[in-house]
N, C-alpha and C. Protein backbone atom coordinates (compact mmCIF):
# COMPACT_ATOMS: atom_id res chain seq x y z
N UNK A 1 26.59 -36.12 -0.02
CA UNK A 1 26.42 -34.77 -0.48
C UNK A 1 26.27 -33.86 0.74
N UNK A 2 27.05 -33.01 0.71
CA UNK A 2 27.07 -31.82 2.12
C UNK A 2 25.80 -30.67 1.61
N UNK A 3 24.98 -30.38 2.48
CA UNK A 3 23.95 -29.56 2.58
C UNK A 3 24.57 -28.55 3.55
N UNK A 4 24.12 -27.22 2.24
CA UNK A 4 23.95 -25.65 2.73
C UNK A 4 24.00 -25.38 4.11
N UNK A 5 24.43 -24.48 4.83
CA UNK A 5 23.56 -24.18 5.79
C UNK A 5 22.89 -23.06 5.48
N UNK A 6 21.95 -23.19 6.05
CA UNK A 6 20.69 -21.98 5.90
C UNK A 6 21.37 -20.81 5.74
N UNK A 7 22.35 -20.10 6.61
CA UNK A 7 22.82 -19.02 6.41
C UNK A 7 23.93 -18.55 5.31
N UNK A 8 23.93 -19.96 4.75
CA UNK A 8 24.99 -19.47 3.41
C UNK A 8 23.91 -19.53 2.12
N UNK A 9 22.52 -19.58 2.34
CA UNK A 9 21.71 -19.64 0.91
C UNK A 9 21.16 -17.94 0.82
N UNK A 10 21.27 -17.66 -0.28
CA UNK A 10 21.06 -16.30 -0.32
C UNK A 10 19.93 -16.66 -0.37
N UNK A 11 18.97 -15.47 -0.14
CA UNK A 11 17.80 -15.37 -0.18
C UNK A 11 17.28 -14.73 -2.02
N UNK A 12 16.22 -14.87 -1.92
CA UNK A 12 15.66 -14.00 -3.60
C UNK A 12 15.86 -12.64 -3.69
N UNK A 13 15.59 -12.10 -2.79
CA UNK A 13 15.48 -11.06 -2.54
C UNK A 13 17.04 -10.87 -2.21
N UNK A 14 17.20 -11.43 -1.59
CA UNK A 14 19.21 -10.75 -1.69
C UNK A 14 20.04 -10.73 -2.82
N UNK A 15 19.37 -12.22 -3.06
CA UNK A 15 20.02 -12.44 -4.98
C UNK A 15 19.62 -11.53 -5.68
N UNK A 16 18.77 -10.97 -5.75
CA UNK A 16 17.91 -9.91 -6.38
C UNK A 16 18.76 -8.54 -6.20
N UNK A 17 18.97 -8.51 -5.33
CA UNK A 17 19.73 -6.94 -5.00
C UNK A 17 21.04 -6.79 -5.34
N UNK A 18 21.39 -7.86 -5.21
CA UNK A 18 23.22 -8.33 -5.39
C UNK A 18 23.26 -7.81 -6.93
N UNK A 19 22.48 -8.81 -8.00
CA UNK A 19 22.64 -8.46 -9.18
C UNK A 19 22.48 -7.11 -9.88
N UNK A 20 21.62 -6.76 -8.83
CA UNK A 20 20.53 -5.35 -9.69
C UNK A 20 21.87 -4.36 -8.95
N UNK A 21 22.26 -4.47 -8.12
CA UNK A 21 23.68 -3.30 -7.83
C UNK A 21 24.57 -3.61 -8.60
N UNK A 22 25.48 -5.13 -8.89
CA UNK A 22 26.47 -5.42 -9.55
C UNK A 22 26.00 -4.90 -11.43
N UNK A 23 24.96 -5.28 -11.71
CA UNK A 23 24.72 -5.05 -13.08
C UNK A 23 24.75 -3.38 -13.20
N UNK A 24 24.34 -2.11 -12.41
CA UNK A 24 24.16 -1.17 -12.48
C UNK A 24 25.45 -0.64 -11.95
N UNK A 25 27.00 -1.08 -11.79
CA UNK A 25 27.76 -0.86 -11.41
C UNK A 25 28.43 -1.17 -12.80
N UNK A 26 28.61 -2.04 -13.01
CA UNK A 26 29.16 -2.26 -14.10
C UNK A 26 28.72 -1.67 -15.52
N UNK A 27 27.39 -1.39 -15.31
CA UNK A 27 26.65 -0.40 -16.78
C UNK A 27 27.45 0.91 -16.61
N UNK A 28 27.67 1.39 -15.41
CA UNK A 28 28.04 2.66 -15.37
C UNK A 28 29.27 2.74 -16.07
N UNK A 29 29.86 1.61 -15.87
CA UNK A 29 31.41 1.71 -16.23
C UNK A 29 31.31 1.57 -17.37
N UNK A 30 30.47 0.67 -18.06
CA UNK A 30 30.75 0.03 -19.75
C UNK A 30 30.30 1.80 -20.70
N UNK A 31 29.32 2.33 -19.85
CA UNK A 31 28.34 3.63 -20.76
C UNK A 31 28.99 4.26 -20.68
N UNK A 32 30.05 4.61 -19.89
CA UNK A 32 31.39 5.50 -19.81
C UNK A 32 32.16 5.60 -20.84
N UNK A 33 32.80 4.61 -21.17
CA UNK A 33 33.54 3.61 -22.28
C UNK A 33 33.33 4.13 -23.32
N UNK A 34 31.80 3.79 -23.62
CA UNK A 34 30.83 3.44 -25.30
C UNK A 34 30.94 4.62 -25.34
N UNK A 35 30.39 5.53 -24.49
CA UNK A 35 29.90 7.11 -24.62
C UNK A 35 31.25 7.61 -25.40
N UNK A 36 31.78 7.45 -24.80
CA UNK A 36 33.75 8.29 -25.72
C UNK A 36 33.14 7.76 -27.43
N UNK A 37 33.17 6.87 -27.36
CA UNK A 37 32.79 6.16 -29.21
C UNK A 37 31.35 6.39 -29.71
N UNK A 38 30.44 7.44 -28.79
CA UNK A 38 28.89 7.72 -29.44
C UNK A 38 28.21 6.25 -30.01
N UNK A 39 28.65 5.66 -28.57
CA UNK A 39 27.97 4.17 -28.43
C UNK A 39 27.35 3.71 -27.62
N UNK A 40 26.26 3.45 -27.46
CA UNK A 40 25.36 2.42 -26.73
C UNK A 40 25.61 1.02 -26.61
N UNK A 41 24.98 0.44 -25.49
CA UNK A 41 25.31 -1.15 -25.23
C UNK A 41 24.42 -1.90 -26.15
N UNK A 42 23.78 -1.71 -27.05
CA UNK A 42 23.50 -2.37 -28.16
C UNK A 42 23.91 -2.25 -28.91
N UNK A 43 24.27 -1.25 -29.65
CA UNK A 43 25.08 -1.18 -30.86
C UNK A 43 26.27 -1.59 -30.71
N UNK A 44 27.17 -1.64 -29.10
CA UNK A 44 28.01 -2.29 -28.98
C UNK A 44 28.17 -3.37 -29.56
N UNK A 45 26.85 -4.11 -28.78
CA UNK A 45 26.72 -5.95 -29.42
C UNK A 45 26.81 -6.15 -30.72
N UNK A 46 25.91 -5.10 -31.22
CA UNK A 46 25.48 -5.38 -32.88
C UNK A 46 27.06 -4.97 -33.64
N UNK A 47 27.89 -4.38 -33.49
CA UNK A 47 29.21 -4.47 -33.70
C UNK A 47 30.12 -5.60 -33.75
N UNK A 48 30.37 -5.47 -32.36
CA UNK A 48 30.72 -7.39 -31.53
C UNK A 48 30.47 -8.43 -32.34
N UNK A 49 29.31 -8.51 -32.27
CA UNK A 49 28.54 -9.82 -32.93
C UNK A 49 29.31 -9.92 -34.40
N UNK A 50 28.81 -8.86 -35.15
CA UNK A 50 29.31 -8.98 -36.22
C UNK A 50 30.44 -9.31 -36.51
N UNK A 51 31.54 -8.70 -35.96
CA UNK A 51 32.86 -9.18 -36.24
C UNK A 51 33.27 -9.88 -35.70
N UNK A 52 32.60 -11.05 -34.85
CA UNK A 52 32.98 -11.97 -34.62
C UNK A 52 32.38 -13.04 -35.10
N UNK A 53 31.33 -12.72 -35.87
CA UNK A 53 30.86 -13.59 -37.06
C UNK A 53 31.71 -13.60 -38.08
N UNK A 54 31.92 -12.47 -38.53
CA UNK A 54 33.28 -11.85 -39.58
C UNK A 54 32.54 -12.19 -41.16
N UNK A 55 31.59 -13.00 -41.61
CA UNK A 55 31.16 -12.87 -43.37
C UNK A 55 29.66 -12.37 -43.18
N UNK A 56 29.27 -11.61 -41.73
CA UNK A 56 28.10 -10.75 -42.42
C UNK A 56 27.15 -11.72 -41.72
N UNK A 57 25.79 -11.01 -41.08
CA UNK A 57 24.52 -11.60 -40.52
C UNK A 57 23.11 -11.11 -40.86
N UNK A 58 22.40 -11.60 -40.70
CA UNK A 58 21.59 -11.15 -41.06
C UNK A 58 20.13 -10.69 -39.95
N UNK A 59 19.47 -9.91 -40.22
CA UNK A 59 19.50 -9.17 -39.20
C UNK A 59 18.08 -9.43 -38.11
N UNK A 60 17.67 -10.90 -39.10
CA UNK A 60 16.93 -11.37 -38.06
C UNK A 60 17.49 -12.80 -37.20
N UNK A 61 18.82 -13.08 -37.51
CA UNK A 61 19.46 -14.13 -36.82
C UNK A 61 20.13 -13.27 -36.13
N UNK A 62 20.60 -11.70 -36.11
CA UNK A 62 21.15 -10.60 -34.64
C UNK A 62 19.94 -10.66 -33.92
N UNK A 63 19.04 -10.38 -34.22
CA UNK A 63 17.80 -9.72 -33.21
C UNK A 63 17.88 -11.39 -32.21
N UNK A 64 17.67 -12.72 -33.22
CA UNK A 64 17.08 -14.23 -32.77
C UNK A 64 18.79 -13.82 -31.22
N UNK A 65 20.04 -13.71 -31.38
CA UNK A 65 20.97 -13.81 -31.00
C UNK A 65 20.80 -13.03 -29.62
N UNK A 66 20.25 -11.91 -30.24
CA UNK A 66 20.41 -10.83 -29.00
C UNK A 66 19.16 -10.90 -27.81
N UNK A 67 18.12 -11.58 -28.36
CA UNK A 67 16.76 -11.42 -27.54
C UNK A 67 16.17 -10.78 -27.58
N UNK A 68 15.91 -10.25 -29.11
CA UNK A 68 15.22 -8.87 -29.09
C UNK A 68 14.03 -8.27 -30.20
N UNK A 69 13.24 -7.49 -30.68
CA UNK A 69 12.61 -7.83 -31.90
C UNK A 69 13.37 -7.26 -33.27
N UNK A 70 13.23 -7.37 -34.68
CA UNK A 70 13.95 -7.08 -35.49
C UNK A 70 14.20 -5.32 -35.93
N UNK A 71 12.97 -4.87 -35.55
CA UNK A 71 12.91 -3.44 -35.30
C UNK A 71 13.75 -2.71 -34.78
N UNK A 72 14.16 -3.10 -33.43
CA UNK A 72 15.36 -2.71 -32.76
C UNK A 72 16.55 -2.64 -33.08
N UNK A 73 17.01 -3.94 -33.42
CA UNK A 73 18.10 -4.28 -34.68
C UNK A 73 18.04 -2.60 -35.92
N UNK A 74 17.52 -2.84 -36.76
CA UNK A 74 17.06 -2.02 -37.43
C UNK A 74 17.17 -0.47 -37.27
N UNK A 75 16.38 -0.22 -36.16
CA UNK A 75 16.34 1.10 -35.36
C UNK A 75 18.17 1.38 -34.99
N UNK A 76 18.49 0.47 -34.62
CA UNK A 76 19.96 0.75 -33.44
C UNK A 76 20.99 1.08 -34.93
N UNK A 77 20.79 0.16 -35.98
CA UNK A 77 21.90 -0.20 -36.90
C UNK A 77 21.74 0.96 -37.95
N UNK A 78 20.79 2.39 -37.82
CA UNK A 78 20.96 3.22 -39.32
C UNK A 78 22.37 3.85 -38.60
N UNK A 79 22.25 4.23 -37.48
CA UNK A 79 23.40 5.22 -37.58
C UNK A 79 24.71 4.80 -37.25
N UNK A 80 24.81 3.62 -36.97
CA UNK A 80 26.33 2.98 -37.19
C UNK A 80 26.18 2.83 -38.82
N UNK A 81 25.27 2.65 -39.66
CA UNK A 81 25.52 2.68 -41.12
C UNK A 81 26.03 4.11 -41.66
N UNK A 82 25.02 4.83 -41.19
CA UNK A 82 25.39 6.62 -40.86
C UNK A 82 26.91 7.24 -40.71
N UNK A 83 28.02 6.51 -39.48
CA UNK A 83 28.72 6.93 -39.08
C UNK A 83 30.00 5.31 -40.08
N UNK A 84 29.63 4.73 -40.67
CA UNK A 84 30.20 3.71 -41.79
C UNK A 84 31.02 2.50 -40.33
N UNK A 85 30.21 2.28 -39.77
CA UNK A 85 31.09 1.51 -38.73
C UNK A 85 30.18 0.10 -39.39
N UNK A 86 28.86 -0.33 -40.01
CA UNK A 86 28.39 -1.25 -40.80
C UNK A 86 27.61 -0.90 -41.87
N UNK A 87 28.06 -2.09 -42.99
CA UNK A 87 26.92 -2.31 -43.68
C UNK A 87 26.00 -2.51 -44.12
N UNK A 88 24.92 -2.73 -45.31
CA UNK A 88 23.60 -3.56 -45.10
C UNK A 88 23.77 -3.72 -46.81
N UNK A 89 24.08 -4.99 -46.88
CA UNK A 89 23.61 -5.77 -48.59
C UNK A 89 22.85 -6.13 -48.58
N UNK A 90 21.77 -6.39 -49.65
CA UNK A 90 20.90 -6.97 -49.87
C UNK A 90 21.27 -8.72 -49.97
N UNK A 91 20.93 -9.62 -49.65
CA UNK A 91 21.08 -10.82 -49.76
C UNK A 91 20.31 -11.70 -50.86
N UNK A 92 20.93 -11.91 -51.51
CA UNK A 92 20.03 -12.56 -52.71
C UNK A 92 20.16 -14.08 -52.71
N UNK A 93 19.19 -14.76 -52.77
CA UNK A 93 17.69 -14.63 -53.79
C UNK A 93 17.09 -14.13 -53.09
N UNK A 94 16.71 -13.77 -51.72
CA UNK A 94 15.17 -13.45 -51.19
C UNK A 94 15.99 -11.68 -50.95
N UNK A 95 15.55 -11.02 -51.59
CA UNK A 95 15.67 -9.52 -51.61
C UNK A 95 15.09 -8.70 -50.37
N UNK A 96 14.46 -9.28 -49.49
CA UNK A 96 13.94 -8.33 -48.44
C UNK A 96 14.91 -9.23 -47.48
N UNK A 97 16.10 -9.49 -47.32
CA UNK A 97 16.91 -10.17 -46.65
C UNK A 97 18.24 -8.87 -46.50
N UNK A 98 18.37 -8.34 -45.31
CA UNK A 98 19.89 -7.58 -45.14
C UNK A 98 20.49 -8.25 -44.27
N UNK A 99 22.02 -8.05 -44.90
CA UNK A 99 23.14 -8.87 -44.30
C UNK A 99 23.75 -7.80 -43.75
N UNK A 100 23.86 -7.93 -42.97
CA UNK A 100 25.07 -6.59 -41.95
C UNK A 100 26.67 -7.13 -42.16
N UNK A 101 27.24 -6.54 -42.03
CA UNK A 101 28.57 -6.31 -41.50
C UNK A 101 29.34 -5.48 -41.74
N UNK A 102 30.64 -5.46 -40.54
CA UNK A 102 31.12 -4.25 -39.67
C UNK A 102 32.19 -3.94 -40.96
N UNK A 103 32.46 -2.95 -40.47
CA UNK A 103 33.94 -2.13 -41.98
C UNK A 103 34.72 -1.86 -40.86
N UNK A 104 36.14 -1.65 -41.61
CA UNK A 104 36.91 -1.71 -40.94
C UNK A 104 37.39 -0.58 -40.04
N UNK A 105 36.85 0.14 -40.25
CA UNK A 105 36.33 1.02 -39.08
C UNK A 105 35.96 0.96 -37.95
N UNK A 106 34.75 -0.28 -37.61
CA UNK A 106 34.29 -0.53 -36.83
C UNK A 106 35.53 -1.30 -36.25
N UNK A 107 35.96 -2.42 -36.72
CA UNK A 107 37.46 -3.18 -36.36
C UNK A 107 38.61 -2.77 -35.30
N UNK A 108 38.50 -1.37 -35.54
CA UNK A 108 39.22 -0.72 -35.19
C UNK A 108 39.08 -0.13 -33.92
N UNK A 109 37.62 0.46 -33.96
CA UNK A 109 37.03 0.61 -32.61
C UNK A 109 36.88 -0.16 -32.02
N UNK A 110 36.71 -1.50 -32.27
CA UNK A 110 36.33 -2.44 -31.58
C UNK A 110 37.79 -3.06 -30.69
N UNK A 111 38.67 -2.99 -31.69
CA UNK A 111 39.84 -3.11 -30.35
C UNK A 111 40.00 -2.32 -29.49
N UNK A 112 39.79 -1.21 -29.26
CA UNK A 112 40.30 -0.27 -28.62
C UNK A 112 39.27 -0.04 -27.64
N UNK A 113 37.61 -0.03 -27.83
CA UNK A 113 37.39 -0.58 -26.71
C UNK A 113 37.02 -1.80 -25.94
N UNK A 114 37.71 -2.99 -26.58
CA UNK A 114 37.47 -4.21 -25.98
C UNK A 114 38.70 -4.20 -25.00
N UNK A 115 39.82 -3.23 -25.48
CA UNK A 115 40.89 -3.23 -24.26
C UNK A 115 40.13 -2.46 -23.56
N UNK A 116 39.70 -1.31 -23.49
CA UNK A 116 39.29 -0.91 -21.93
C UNK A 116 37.90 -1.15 -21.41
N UNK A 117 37.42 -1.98 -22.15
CA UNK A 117 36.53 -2.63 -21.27
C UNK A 117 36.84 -3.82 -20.49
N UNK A 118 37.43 -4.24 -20.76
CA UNK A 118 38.58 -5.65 -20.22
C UNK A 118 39.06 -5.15 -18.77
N UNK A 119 39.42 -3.62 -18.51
CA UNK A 119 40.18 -3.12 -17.82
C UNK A 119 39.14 -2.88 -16.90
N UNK A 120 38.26 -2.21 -17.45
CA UNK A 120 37.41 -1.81 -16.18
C UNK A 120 36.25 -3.28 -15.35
N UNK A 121 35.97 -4.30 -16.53
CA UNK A 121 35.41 -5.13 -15.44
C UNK A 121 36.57 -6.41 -14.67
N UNK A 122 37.80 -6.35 -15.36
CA UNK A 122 38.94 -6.77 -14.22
C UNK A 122 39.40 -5.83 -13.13
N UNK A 123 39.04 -4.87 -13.02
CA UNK A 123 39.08 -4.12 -12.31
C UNK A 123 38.27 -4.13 -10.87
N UNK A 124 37.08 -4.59 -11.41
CA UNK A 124 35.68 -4.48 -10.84
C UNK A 124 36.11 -5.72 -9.95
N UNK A 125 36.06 -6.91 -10.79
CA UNK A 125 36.94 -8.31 -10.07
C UNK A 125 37.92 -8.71 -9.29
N UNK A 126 38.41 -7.69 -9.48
CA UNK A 126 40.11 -8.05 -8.95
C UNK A 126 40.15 -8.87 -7.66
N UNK A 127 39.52 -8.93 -6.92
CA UNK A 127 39.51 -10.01 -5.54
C UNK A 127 38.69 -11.30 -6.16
N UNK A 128 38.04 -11.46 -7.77
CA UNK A 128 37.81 -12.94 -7.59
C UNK A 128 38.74 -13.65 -8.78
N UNK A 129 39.20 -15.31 -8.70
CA UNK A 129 39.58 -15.96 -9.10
C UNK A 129 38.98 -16.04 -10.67
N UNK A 130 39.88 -16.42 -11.43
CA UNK A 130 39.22 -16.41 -13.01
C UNK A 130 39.08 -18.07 -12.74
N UNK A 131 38.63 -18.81 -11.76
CA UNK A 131 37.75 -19.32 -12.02
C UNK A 131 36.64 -19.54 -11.52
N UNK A 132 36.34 -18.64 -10.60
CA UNK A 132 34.80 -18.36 -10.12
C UNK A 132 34.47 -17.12 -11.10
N UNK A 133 35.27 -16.45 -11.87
CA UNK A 133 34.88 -15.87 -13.13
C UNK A 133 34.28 -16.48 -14.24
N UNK A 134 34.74 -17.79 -14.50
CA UNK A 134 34.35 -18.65 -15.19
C UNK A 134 33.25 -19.38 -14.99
N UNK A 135 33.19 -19.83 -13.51
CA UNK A 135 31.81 -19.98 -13.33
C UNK A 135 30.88 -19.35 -13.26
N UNK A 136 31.02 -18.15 -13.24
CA UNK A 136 29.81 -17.45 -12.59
C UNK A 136 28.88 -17.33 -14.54
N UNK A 137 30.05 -17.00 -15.55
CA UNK A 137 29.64 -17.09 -16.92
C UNK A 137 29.49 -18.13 -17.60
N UNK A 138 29.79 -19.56 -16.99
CA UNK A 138 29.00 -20.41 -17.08
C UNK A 138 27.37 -20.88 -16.89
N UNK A 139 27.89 -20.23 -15.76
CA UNK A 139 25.65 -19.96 -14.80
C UNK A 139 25.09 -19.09 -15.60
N UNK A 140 25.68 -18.17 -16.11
CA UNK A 140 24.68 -17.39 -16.84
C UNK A 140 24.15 -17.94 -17.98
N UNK A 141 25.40 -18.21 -18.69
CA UNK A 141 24.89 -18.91 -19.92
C UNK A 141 23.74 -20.27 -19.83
N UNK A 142 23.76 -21.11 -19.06
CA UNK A 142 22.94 -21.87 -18.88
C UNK A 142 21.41 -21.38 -18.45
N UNK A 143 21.54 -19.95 -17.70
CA UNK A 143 20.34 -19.40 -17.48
C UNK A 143 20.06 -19.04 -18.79
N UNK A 144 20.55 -18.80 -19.56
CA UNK A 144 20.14 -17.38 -20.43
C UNK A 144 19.57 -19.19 -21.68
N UNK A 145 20.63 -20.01 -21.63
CA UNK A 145 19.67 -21.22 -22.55
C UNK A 145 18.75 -21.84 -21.77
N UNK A 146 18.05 -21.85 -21.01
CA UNK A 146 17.22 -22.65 -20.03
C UNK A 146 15.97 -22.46 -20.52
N UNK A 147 14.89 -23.11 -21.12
CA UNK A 147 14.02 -23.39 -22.22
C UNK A 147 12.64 -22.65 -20.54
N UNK A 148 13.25 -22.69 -19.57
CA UNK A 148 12.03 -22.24 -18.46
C UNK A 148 11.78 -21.05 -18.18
């Protein structure tokens, strides 16, 4: 096994900065985007999610999904109900149960900006390989399941 050299291990603090610029580089670009569609990066998700669930969720398995409390969910989702981009059924038998999902409205938006969001973080990339793209969203995902 070949060992690092010291000067190729980032430090915490570098790792730290790297992300906190790259993540705030890329927000700028995505809030750009959403903003044209009177969208936020949550309601984004809560969109997303949904239609890629496609028969409807419920809205404490979005919150369990997203990392977040059910309130929020809740809070974020009247005015996409407001503006008919989702629904909320009641789920029966247990009646204090809402099932979300997106109308085809939302469908619609949702292609249109999943193409230019596509554009702007390949954009952002363009000097790395889609498969250190792949890894790098591999690492995350394993961070983001990591029980520590």
């Amino acid at each position: 096994m070949t060992r690092k050299q010291t000067s190729d291990v980032v430090s915490s603090y570098g790792g730290a900065a790297i992300q906190l610029i790259a993540h705030k580089k890329l927000q700028a670009r995505i809030k750009v985007v959403l903003g044209e569609y009177e969208l936020n990066l949550t309601q984004w998700l809560i969109i997303s999610r949904l239609s890629e669930i496609g028969s409807g969720l419920r809205t404490t398995d979005l919150a369990r999904f997203m990392h977040v409390e059910v309130p929020l969910i809740t809070m974020m989702s009247r005015p996409l109900r407001k503006r008919g981009l989702i629904t909320s059924d009641i789920k029966l038998p247990d009646r204090r149960e809402k099932l979300l999902s997106v109308t085809d409205k939302a469908k619609e938006i949702i292609g249109v900006v999943e193409k230019r969001l596509q554009k702007q973080i390949a954009s952002m990339a363009k000097d790395v390989s889609m498969q250190d793209l792949q890894t790098y969203f591999k690492v995350l995902q394993s961070m983001v399941g990591s029980k520590a």
